[in-house]
Protein backbone atom coordinates (compact mmCIF):
# COMPACT_ATOMS: atom_id res chain seq x y z
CA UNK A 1 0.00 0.00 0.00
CA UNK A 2 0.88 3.73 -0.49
CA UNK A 3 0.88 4.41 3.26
CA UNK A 4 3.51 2.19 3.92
CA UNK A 5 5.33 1.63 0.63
CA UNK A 6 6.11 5.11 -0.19
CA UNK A 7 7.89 6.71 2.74
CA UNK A 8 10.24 3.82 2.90
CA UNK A 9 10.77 3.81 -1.11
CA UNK A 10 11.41 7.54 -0.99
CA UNK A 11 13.96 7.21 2.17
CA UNK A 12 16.15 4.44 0.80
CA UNK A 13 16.18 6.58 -2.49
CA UNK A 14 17.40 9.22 -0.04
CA UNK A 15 19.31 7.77 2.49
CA UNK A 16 20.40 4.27 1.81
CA UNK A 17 20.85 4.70 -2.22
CA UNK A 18 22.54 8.29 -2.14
CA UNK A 19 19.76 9.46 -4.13
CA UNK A 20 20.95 6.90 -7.29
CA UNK A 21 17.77 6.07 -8.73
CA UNK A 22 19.70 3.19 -10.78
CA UNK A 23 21.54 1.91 -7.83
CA UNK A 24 17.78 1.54 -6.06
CA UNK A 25 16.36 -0.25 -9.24
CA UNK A 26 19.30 -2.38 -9.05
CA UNK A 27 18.80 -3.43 -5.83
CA UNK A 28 14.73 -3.58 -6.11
CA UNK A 29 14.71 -5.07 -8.91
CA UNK A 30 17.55 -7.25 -9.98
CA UNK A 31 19.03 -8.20 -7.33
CA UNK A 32 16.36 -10.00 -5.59
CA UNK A 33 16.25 -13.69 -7.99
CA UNK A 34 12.37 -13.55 -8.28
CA UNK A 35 10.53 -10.93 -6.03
CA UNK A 36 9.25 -9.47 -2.75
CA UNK A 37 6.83 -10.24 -0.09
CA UNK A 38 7.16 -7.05 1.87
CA UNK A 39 9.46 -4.16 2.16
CA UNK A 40 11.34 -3.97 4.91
CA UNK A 41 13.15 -1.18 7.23
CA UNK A 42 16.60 -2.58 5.88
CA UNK A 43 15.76 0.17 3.02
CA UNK A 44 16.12 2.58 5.76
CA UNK A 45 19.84 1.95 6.62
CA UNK A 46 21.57 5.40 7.24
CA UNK A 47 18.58 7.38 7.35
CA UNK A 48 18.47 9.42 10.89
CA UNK A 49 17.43 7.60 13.73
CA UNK A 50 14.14 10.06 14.26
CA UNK A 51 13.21 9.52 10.79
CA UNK A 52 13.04 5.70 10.99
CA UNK A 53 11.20 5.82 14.87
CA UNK A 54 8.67 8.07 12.89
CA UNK A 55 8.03 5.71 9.92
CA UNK A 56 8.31 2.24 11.72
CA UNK A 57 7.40 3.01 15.48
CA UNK A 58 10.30 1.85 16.84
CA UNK A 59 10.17 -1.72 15.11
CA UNK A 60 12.85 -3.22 12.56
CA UNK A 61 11.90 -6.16 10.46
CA UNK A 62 13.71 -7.33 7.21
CA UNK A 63 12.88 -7.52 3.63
CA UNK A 64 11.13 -10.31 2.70
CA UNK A 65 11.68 -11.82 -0.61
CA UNK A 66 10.26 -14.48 -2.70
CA UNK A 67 13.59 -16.22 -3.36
CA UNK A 68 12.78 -18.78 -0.94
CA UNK A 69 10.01 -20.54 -3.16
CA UNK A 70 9.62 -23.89 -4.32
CA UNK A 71 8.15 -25.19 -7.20
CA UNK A 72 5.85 -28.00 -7.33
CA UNK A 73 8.14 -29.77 -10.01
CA UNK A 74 11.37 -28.82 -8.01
CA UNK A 75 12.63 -26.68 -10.92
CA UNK A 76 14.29 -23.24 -9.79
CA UNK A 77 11.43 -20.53 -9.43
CA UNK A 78 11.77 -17.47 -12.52
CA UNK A 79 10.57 -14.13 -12.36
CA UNK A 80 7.43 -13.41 -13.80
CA UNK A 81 6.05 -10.49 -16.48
CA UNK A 82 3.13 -8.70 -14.76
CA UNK A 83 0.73 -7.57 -17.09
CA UNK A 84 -2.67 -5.92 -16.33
CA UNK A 85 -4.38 -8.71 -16.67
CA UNK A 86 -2.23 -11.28 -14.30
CA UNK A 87 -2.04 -7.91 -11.36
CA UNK A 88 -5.51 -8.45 -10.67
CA UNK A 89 -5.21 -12.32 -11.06
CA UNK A 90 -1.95 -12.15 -8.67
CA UNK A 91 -3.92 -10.21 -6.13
CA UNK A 92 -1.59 -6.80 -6.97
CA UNK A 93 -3.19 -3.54 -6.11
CA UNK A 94 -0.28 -1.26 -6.86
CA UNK A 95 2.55 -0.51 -9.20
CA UNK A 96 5.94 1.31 -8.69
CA UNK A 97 7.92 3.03 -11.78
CA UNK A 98 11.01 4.52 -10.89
CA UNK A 99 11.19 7.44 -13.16
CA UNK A 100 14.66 10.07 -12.70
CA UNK A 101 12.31 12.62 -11.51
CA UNK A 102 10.06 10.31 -8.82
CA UNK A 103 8.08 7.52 -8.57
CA UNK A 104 5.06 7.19 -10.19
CA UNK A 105 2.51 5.34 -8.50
CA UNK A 106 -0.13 2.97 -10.07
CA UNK A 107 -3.13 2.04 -8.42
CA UNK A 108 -3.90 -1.88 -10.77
CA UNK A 109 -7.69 -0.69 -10.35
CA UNK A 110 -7.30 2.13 -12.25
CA UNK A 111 -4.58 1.08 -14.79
CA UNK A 112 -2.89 3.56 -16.99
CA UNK A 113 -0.78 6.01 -15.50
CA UNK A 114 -0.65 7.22 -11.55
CA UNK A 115 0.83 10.17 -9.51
CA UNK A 116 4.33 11.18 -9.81
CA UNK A 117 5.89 11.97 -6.21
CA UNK A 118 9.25 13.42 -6.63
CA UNK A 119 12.57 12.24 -5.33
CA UNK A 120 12.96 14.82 -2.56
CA UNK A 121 9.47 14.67 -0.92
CA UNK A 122 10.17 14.07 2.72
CA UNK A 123 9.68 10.62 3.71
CA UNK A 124 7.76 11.32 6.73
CA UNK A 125 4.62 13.55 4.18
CA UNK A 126 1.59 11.55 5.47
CA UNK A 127 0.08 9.21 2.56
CA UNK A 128 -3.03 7.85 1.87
CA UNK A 129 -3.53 4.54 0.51
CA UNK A 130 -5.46 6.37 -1.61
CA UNK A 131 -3.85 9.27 -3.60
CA UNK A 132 -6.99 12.02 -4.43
CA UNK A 133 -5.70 12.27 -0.26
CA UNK A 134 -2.27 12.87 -0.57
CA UNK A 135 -0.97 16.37 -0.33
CA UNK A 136 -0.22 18.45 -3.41
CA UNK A 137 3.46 17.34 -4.14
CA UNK A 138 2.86 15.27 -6.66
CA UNK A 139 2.17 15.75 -10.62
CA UNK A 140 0.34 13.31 -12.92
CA UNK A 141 1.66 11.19 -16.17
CA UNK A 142 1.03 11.87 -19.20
CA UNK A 143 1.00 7.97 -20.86
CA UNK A 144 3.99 6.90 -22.97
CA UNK A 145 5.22 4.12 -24.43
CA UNK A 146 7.66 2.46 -22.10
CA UNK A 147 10.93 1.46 -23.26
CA UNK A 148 12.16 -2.34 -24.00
CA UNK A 149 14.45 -3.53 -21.04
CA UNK A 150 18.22 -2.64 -22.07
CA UNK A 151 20.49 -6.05 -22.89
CA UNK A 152 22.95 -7.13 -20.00
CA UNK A 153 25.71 -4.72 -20.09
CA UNK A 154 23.91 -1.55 -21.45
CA UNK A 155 23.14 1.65 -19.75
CA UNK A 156 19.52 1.22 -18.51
CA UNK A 157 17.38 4.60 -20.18
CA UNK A 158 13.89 4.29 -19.08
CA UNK A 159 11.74 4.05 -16.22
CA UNK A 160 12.62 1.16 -13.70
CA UNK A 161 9.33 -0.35 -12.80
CA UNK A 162 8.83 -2.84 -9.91
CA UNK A 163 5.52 -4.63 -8.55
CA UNK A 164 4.39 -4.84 -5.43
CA UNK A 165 0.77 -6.58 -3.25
């Protein structure tokens, strides 16, 4: 959800990634082998110790990821392509683009394109898990076509985008 997902996405960008959007997507998305269960206060290493009482209460828990998955035939478990159609199947109710100016947030009921909330919005800006709510920091999309994923090696140029329950 919004509530929780964004402050922590927009303090690691901050804190823990040294505000390298491609170093965050790197981590987010291709380092973990096939995906996450929940995001966890890990993402907050080296942000100030007021700013992570204020967005987890106190508690530390870990990342969760998927990587721990077996398959019913024993093969090694892939990463999937989300598509509209296998979000709502999947039981997704939001997407995540990392863009260079923010990250644009998708709500898989309303597909298309979502808010943009820029990189330097403080982390501790109240959100709603439902964004005609949230405060006027953010911009909307206009849709575009996204780019392919670059081949191993290249310099990434698009938006890095990353699903999440």
């Amino acid at each position: 959800m919004p509530s929780h997902h964004l402050p922590l996405l927009l303090a690691a960008y901050q804190y823990k990634f040294g505000r390298d959007v491609e170093a965050m997507a790197q981590h987010l998305i291709d380092d973990i082998t096939v995906g996450w269960d929940e995001l966890g206060t890990d993402l907050l290493d080296d942000a100030p110790p007021t700013l992570v009482a204020a967005l987890t209460g106190g508690e530390h828990w870990p990342s969760r990821t998927l990587d721990h998955l077996i398959t019913p035939d024993g093969s090694p478990p892939v990463r999937m392509t989300v598509t509209d159609t296998t979000a709502g199947e999947l039981g997704m109710q939001w997407g995540y683009i990392l863009h260079p100016q923010g990250i644009e947030v998708i709500s898989m009921a309303h597909t298309g394109t979502g808010p943009l909330v820029a990189w330097d919005t403080d982390p501790s800006t109240p959100f709603s898990d439902h964004p005609a709510h949230w405060p006027a920091i953010t911009t909307r999309r206009t849709p575009t076509t996204r780019p392919p994923r670059p081949a191993a090696g290249a310099a990434p140029t698009g938006p890095r985008t990353a699903a999440r329950r």
